[in-house]
Protein backbone atom coordinates (compact mmCIF):
# COMPACT_ATOMS: atom_id res chain seq x y z
CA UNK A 1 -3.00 7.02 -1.24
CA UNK A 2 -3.99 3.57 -2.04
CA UNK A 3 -2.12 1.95 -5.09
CA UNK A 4 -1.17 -1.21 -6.88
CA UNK A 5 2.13 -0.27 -7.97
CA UNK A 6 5.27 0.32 -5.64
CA UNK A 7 7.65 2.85 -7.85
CA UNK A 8 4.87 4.75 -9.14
CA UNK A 9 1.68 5.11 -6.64
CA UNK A 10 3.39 4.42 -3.37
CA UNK A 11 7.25 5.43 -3.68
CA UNK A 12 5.82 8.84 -5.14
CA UNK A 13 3.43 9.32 -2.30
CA UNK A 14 5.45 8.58 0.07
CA UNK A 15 8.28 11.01 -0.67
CA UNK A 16 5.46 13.33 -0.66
CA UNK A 17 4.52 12.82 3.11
CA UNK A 18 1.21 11.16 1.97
CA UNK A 19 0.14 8.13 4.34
CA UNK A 20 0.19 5.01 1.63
CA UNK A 21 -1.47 2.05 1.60
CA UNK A 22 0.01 -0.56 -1.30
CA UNK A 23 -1.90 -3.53 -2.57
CA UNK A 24 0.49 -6.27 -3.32
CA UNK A 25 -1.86 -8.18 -5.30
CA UNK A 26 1.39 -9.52 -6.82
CA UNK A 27 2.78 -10.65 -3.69
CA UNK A 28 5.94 -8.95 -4.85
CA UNK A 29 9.14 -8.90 -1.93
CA UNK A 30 11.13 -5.88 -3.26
CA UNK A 31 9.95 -3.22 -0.95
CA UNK A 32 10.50 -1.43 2.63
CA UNK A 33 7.01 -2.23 4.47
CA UNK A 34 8.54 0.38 6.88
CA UNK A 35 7.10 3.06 4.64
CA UNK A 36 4.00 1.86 3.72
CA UNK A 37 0.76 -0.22 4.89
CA UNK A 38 0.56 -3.36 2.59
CA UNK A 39 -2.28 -5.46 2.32
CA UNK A 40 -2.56 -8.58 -0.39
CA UNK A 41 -6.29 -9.13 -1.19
CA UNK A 42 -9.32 -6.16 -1.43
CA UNK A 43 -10.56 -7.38 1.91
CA UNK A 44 -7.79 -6.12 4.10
CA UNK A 45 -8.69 -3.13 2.68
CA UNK A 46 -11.44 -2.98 4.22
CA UNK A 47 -10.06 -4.25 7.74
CA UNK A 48 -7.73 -1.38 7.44
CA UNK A 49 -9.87 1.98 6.71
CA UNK A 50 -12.19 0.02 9.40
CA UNK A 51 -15.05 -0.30 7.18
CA UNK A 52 -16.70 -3.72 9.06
């Protein structure tokens, strides 16, 4: 799962058992990065489904 928003794409997933990815493009700090990748710009993205 790859989403922008903590509480509803990544939270949700995650309770799931789906691996998340989140996209802090907000560079928001109220989170547990235990429980999720988190990347801050589309090009880490890429980095991190290996894509280069």
């Amino acid at each position: 799962m790859i989403g922008d928003l903590w509480e509803t794409d990544i939270s949700g997933a995650v309770k799931l058992g789906i691996k998340s990815i989140w996209f802090n493009r907000r560079n928001e700090t109220n989170f547990d990065g235990d429980i999720a990748e988190i990347i801050y710009k589309p090009n880490d993205l890429i980095e991190k489904l290996n894509l280069t």
